[in-house]
N, C-alpha and C. Protein backbone atom coordinates (compact mmCIF):
# COMPACT_ATOMS: atom_id res chain seq x y z
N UNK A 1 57.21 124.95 110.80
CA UNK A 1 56.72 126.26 111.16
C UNK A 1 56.30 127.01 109.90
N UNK A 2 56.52 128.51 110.28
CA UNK A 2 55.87 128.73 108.43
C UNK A 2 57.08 129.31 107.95
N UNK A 3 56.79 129.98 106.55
CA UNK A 3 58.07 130.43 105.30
C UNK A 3 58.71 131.92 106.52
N UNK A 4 59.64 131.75 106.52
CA UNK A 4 60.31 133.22 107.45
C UNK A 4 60.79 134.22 106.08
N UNK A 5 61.01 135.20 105.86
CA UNK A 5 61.18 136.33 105.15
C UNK A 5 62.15 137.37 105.09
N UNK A 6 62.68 136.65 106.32
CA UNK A 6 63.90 137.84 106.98
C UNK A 6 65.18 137.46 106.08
N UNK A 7 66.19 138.40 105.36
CA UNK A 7 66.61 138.27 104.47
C UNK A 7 66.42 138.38 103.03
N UNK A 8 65.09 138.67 103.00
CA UNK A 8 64.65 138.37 101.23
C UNK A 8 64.83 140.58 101.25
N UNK A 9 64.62 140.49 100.28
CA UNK A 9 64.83 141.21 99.80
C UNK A 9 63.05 142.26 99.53
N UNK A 10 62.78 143.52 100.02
CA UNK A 10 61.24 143.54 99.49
C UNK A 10 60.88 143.39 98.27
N UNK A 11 61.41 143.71 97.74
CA UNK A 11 60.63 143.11 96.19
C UNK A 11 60.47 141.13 95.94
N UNK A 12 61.60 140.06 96.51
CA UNK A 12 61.17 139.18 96.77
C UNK A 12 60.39 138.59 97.72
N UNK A 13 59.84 138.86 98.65
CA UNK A 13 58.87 138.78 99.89
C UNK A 13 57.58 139.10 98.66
N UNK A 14 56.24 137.78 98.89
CA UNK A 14 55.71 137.74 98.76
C UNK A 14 54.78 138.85 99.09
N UNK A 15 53.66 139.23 97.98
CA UNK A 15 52.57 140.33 98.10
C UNK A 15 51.37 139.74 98.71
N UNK A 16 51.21 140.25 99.81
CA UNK A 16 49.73 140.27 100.87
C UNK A 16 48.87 141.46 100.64
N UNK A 17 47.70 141.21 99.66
CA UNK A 17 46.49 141.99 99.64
C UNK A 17 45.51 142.20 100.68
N UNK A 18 45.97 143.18 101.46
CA UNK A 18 44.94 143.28 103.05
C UNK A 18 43.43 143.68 102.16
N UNK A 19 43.45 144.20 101.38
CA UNK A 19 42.26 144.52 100.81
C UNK A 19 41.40 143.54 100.45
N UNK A 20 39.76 144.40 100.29
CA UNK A 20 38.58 143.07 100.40
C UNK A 20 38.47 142.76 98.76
N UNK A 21 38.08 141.88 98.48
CA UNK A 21 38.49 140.96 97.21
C UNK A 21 37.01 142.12 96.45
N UNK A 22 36.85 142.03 94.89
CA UNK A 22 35.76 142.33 94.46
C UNK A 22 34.63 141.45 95.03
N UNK A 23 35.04 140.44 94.75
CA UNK A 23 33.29 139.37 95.09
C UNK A 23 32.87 139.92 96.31
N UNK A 24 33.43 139.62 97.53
CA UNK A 24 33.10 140.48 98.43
C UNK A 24 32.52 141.83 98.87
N UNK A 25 33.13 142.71 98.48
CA UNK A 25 32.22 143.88 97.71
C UNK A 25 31.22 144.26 97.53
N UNK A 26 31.14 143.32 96.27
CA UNK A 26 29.69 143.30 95.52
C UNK A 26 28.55 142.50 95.95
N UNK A 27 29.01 141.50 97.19
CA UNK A 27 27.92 141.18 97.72
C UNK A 27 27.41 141.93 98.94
N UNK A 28 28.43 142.43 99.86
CA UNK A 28 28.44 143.46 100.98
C UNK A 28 27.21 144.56 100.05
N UNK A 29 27.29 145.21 99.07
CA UNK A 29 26.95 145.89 98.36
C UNK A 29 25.64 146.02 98.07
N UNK A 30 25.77 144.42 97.31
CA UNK A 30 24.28 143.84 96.89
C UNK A 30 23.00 144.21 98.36
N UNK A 31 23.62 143.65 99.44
CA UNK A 31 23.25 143.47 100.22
C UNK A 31 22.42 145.12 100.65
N UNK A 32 23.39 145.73 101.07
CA UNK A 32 23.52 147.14 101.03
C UNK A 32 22.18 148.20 100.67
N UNK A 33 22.26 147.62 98.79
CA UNK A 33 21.59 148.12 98.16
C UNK A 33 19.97 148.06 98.59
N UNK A 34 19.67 146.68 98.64
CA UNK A 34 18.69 145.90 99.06
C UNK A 34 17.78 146.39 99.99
N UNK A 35 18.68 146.95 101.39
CA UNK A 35 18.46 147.26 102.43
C UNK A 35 18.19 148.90 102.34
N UNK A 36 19.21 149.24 101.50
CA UNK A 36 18.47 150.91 101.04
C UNK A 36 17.14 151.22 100.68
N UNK A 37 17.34 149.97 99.47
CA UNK A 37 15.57 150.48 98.55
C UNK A 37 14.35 149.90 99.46
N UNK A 38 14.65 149.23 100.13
CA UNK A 38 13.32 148.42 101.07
C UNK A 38 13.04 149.89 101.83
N UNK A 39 13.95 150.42 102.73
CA UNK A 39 13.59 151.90 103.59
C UNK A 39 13.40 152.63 102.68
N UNK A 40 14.13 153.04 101.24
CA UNK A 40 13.67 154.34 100.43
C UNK A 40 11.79 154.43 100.11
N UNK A 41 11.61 152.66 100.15
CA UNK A 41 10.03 152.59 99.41
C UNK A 41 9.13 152.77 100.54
N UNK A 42 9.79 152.50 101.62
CA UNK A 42 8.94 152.79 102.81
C UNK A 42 8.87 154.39 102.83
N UNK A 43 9.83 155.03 103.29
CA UNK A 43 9.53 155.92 103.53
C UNK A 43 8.68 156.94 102.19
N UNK A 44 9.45 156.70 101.03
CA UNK A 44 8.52 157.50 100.05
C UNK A 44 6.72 157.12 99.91
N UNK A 45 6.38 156.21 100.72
CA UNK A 45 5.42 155.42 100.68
C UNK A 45 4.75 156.43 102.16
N UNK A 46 5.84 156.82 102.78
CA UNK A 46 5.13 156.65 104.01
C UNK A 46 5.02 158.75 103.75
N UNK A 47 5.80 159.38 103.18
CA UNK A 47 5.44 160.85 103.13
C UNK A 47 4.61 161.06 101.43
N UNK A 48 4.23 159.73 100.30
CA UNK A 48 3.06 160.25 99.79
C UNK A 48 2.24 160.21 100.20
N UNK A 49 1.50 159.41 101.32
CA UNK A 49 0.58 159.52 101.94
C UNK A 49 -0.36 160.49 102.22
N UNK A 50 0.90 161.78 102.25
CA UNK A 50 0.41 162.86 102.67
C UNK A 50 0.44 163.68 101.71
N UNK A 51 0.76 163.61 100.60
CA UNK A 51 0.74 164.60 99.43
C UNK A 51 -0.89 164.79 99.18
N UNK A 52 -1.11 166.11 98.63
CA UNK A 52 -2.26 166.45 98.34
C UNK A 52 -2.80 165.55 97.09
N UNK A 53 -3.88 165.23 96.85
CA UNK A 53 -4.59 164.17 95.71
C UNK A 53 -4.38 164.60 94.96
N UNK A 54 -4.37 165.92 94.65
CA UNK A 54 -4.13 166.53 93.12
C UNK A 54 -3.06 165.76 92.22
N UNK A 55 -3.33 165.39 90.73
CA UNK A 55 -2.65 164.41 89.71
C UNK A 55 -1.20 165.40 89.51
N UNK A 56 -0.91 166.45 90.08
CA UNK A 56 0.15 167.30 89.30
C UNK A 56 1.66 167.48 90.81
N UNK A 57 1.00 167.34 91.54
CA UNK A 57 1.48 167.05 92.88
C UNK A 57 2.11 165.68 93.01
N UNK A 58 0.60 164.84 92.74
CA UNK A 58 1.64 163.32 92.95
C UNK A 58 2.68 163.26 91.66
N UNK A 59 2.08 163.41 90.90
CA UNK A 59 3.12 163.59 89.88
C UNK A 59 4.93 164.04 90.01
N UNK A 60 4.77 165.21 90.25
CA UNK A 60 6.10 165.87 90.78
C UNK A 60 6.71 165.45 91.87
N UNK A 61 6.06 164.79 92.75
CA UNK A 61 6.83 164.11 94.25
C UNK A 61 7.26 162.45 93.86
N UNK A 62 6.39 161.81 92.81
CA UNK A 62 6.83 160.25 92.25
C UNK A 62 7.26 160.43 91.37
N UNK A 63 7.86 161.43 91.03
CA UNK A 63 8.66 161.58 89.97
C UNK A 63 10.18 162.16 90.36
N UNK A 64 10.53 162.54 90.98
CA UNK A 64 11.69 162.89 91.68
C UNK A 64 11.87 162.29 92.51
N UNK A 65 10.88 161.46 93.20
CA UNK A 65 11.32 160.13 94.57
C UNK A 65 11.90 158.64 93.52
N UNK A 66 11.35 159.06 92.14
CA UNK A 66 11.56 157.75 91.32
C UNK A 66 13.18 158.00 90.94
N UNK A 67 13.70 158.88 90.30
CA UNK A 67 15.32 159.29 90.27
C UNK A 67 16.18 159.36 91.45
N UNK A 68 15.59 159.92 92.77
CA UNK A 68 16.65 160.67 93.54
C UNK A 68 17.13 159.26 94.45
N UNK A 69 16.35 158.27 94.62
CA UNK A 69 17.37 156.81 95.22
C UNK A 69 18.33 157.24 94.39
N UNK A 70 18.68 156.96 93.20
CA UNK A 70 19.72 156.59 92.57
C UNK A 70 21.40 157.32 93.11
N UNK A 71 21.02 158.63 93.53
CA UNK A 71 21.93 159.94 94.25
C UNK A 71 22.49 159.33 95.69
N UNK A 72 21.89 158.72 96.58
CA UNK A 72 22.52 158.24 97.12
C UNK A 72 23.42 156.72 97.32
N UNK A 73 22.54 156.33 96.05
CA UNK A 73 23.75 154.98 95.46
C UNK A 73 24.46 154.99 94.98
N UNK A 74 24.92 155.92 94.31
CA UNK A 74 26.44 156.60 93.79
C UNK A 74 27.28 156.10 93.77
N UNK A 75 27.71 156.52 95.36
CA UNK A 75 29.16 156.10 95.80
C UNK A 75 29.11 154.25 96.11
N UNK A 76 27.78 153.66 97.01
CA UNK A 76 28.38 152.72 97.23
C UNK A 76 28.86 151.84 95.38
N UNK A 77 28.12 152.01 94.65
CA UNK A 77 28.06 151.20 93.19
C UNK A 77 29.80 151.94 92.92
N UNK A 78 30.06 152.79 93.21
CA UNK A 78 31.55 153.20 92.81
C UNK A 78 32.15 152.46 93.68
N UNK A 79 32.24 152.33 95.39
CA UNK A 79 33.28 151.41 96.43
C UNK A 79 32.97 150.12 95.57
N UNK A 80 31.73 149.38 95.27
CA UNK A 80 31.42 147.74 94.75
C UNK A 80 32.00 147.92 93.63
N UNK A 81 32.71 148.76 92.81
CA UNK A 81 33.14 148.16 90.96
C UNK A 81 35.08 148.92 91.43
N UNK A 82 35.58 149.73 92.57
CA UNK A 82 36.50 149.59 92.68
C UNK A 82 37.85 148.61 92.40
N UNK A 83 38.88 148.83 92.41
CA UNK A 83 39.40 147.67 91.88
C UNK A 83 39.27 146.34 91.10
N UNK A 84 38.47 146.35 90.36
CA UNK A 84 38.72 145.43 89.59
C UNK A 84 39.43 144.59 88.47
């Protein structure tokens, strides 16, 4: 059958990490990421469309669509480097 436990003591009873391993993580993550920037480029793709032609306009809207992904990747890049 398997190892029984009853009697040990908690500090001798073996440690069970319910938690998800790093590798795991960081591929959940990877994955994640992937799936963010494919919709971020769509959609920033899909509301310059409509920006006025003017060089000072596109400018200021691909230029703050080029930083502001990064704001909502934040946290997951903080959950993926957790515990390590």
């Amino acid at each position: 059958m398997g190892a029984s436990f009853i009697g040990l003591t908690p500090e001798a009873r073996p440690r069970y990490h319910a938690g998800m391993s790093a590798r795991v993580r960081k591929l959940i993550g990877l994955f994640a990421i992937l799936a963010f920037l494919a919709f971020y480029v769509w959609l920033v793709t899909a509301i310059g469309e409509h920006i006025p032609a003017h060089w000072a306009a596109q400018l200021a809207f691909y230029g703050v669509a080029g930083f502001a992904w990064f704001v909502p990747i934040m946290p997951l890049i903080a959950w993926m480097n957790r515990g390590r």
